[in-house]
N, C-alpha and C. Protein backbone atom coordinates (compact mmCIF):
# COMPACT_ATOMS: atom_id res chain seq x y z
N UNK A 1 21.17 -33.67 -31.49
CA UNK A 1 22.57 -33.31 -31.39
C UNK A 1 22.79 -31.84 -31.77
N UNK A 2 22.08 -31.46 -32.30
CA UNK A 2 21.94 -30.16 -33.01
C UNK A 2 21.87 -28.94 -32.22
N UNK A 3 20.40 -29.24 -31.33
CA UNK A 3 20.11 -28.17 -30.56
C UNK A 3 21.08 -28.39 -29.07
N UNK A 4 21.63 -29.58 -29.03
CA UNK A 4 23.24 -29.48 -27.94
C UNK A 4 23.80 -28.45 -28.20
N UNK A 5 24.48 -28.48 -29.43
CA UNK A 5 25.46 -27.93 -30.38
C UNK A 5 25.25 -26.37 -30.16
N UNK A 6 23.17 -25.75 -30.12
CA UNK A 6 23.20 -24.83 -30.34
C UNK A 6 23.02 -24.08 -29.07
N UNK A 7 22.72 -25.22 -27.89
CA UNK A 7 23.21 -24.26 -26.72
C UNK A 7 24.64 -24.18 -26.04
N UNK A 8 25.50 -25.37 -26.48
CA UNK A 8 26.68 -25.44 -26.02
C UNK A 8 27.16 -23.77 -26.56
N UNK A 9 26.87 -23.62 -28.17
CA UNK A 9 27.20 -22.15 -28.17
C UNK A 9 26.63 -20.65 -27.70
N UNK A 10 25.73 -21.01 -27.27
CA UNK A 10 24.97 -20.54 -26.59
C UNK A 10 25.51 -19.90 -24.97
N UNK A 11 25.81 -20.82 -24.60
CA UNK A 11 26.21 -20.89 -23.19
C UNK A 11 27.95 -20.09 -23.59
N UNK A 12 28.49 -20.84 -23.99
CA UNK A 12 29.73 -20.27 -24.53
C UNK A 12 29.89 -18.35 -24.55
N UNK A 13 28.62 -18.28 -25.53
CA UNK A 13 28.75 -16.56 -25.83
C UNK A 13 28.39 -16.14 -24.43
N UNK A 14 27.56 -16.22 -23.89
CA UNK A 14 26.85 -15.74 -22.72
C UNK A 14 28.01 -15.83 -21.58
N UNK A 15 28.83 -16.65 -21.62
CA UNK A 15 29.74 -16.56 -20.79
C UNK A 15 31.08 -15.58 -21.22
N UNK A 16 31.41 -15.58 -22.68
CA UNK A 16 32.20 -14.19 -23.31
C UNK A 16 31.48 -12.98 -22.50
N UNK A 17 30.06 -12.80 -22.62
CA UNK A 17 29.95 -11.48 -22.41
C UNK A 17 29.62 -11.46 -21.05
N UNK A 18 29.55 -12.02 -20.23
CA UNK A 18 29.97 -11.90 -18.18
C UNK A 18 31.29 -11.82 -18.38
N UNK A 19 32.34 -12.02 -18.97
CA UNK A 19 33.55 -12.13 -18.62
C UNK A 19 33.91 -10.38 -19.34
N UNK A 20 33.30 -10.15 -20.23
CA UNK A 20 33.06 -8.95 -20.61
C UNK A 20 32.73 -7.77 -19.90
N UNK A 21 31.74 -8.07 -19.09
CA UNK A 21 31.05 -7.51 -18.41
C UNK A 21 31.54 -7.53 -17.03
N UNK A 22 32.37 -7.98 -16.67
CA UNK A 22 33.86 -8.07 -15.65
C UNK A 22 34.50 -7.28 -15.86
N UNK A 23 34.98 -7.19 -17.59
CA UNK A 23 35.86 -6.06 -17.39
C UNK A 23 36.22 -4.87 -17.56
N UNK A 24 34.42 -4.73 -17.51
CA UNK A 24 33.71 -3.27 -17.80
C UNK A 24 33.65 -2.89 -16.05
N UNK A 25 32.67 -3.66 -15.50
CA UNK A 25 32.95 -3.42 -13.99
C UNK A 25 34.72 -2.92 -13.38
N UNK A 26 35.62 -3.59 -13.78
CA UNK A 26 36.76 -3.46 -13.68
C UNK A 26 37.31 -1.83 -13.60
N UNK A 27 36.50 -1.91 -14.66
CA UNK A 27 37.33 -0.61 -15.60
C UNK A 27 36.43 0.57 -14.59
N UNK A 28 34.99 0.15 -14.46
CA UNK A 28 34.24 1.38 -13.88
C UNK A 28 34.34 1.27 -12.31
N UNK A 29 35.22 0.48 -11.68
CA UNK A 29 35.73 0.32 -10.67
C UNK A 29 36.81 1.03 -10.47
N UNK A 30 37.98 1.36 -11.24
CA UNK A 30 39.17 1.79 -10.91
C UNK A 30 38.80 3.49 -11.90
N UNK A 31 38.14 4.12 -12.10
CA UNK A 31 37.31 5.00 -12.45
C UNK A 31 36.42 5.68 -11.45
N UNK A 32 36.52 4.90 -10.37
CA UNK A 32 35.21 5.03 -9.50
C UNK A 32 33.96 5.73 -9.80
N UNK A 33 33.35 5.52 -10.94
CA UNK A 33 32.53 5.71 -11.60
C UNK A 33 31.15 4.01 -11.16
N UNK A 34 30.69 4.17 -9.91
CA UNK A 34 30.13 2.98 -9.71
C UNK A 34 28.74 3.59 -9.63
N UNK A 35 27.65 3.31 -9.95
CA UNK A 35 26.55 3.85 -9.43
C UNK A 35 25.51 2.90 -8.40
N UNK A 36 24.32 3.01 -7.93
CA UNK A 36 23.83 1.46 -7.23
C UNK A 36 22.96 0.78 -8.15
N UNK A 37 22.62 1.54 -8.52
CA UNK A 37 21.43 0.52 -9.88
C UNK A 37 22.88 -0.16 -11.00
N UNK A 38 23.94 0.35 -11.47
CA UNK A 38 24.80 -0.47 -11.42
C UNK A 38 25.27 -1.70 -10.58
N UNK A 39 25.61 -1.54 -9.58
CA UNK A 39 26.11 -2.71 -8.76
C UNK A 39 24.11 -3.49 -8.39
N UNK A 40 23.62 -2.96 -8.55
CA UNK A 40 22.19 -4.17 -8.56
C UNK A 40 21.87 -4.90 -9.55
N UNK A 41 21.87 -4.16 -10.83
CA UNK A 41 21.77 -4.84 -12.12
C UNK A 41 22.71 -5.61 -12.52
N UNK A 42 24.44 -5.69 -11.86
CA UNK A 42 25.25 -6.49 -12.09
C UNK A 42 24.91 -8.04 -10.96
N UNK A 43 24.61 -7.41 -9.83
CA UNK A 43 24.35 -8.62 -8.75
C UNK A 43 23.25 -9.50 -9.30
N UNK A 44 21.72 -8.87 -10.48
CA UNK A 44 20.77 -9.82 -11.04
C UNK A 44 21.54 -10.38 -11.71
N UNK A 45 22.58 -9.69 -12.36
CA UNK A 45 22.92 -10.44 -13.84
C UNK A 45 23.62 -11.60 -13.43
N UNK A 46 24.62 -11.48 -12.49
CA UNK A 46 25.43 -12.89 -11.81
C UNK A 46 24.63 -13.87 -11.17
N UNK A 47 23.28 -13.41 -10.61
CA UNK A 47 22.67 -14.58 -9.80
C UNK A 47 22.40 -15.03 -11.51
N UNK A 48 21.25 -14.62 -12.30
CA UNK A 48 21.16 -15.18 -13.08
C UNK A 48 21.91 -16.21 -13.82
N UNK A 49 23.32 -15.73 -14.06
CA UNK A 49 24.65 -16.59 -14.55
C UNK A 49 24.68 -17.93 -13.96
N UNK A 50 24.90 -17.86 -12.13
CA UNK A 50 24.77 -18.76 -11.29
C UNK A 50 23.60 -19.56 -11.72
N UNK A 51 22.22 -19.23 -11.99
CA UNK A 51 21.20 -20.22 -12.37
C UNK A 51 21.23 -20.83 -13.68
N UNK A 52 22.18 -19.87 -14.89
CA UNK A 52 22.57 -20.57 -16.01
C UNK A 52 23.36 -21.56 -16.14
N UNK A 53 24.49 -21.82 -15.07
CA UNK A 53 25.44 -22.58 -14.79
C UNK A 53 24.83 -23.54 -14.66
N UNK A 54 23.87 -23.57 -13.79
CA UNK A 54 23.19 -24.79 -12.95
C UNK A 54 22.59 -25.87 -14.02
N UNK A 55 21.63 -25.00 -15.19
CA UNK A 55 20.87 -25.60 -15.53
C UNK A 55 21.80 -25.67 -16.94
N UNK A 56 23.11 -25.13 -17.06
CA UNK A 56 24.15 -25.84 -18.26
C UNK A 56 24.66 -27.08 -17.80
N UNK A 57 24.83 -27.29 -16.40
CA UNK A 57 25.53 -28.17 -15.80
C UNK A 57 24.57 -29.42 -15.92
N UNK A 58 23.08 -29.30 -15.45
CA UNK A 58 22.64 -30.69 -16.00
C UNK A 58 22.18 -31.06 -17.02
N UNK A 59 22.04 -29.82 -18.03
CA UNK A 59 21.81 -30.60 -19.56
C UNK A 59 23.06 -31.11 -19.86
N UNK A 60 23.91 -30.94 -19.77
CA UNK A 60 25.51 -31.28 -20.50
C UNK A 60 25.62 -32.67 -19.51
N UNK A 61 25.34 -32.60 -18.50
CA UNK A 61 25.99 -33.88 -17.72
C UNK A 61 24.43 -34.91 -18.21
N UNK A 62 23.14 -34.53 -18.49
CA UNK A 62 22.66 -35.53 -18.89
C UNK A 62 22.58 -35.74 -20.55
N UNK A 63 22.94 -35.21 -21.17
CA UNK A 63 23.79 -35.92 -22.50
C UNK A 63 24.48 -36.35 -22.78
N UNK A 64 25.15 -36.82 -23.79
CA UNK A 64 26.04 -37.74 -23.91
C UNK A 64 27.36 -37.47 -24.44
N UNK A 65 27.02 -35.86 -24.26
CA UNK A 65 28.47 -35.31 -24.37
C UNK A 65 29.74 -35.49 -23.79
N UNK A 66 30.59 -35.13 -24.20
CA UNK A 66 32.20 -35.62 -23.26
C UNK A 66 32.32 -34.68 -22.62
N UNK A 67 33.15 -35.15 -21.54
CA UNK A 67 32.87 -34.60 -20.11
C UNK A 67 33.61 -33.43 -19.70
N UNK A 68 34.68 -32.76 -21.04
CA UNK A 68 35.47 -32.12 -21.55
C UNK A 68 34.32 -30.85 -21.18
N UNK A 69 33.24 -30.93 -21.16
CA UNK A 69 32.18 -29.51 -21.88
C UNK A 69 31.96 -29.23 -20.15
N UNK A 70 31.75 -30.41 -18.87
CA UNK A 70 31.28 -29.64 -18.02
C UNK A 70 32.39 -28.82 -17.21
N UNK A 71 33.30 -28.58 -18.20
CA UNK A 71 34.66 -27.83 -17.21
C UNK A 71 33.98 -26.23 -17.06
N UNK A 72 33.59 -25.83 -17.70
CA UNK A 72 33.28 -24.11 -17.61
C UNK A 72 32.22 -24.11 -16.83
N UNK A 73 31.31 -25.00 -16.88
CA UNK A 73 29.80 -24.69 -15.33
C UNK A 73 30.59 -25.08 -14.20
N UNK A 74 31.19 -26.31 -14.16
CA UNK A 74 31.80 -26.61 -12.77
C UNK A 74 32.97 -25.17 -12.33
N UNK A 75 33.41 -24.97 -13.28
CA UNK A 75 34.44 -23.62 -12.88
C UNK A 75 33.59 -22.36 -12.66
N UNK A 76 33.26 -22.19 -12.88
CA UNK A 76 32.28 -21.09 -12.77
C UNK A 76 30.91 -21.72 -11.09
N UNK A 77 30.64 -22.34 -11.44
CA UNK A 77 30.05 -22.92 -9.91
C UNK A 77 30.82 -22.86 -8.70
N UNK A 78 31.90 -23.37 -9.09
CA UNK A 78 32.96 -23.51 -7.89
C UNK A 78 33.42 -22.30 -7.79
N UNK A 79 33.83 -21.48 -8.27
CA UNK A 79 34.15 -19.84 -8.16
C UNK A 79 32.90 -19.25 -7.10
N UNK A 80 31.63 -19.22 -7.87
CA UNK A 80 30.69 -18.56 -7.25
C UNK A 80 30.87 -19.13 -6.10
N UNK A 81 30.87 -20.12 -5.42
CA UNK A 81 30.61 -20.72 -4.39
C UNK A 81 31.88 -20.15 -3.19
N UNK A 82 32.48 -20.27 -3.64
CA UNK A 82 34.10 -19.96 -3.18
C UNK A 82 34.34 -18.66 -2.70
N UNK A 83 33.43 -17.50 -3.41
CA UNK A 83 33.59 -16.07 -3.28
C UNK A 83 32.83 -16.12 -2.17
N UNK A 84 31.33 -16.84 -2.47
CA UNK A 84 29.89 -16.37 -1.16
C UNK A 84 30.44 -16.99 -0.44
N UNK A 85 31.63 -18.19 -0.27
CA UNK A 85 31.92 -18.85 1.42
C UNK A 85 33.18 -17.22 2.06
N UNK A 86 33.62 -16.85 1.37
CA UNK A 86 34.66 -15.62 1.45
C UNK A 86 34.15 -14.37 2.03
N UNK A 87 32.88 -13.91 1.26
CA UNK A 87 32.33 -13.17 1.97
C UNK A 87 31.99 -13.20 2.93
N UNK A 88 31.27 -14.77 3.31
CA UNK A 88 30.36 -14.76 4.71
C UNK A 88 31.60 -15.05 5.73
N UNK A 89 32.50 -15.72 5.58
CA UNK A 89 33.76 -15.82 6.55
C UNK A 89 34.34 -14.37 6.81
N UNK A 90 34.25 -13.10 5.31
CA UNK A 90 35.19 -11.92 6.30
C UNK A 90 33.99 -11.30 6.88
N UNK A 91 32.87 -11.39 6.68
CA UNK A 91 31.85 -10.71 7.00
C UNK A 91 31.69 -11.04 8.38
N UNK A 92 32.23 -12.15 9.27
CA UNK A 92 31.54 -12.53 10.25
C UNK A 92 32.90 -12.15 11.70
């Protein structure tokens, strides 16, 4: 129950600092201060996120935690998913 406990917080911080890290992009967006090894190192860091989600989403759904906890992977899944169907629809 413990080491739940210690990735539930885990996952938690890591998601403070992408949301962080949003609104640093933000900021170096309306700055236009963008560089490309910027926008590459942000695109690893989100796929990565996306694979953290994944693999928060089935430890939490195979424990016996309440079901209260898989709201932030499913939100965050469904976002990602939602943007890449957005892109490929204006893209086409």
């Amino acid at each position: 129950m413990e080491r739940l406990q210690k990735f539930l917080r885990t996952y938690l911080i890591i998601a403070i600092l992408y949301a962080l890290l949003g609104v640093l992009d933000s900021i170096l967006q309306l700055t236009k201060y963008v560089t490309p090894f910027y926008t590459g190192l942000l695109s690893f860091i989100t796929f990565l996120f996306f694979l953290f989600n994944i693999i928060a989403l089935v430890v939490l759904y195979k424990s016996n935690q309440e079901r209260i906890t898989l709201i932030f992977p499913v939100y965050h899944l469904a976002l990602f998913l939602l943007f890449f169907l957005f892109v490929i629809v204006t893209a086409s």
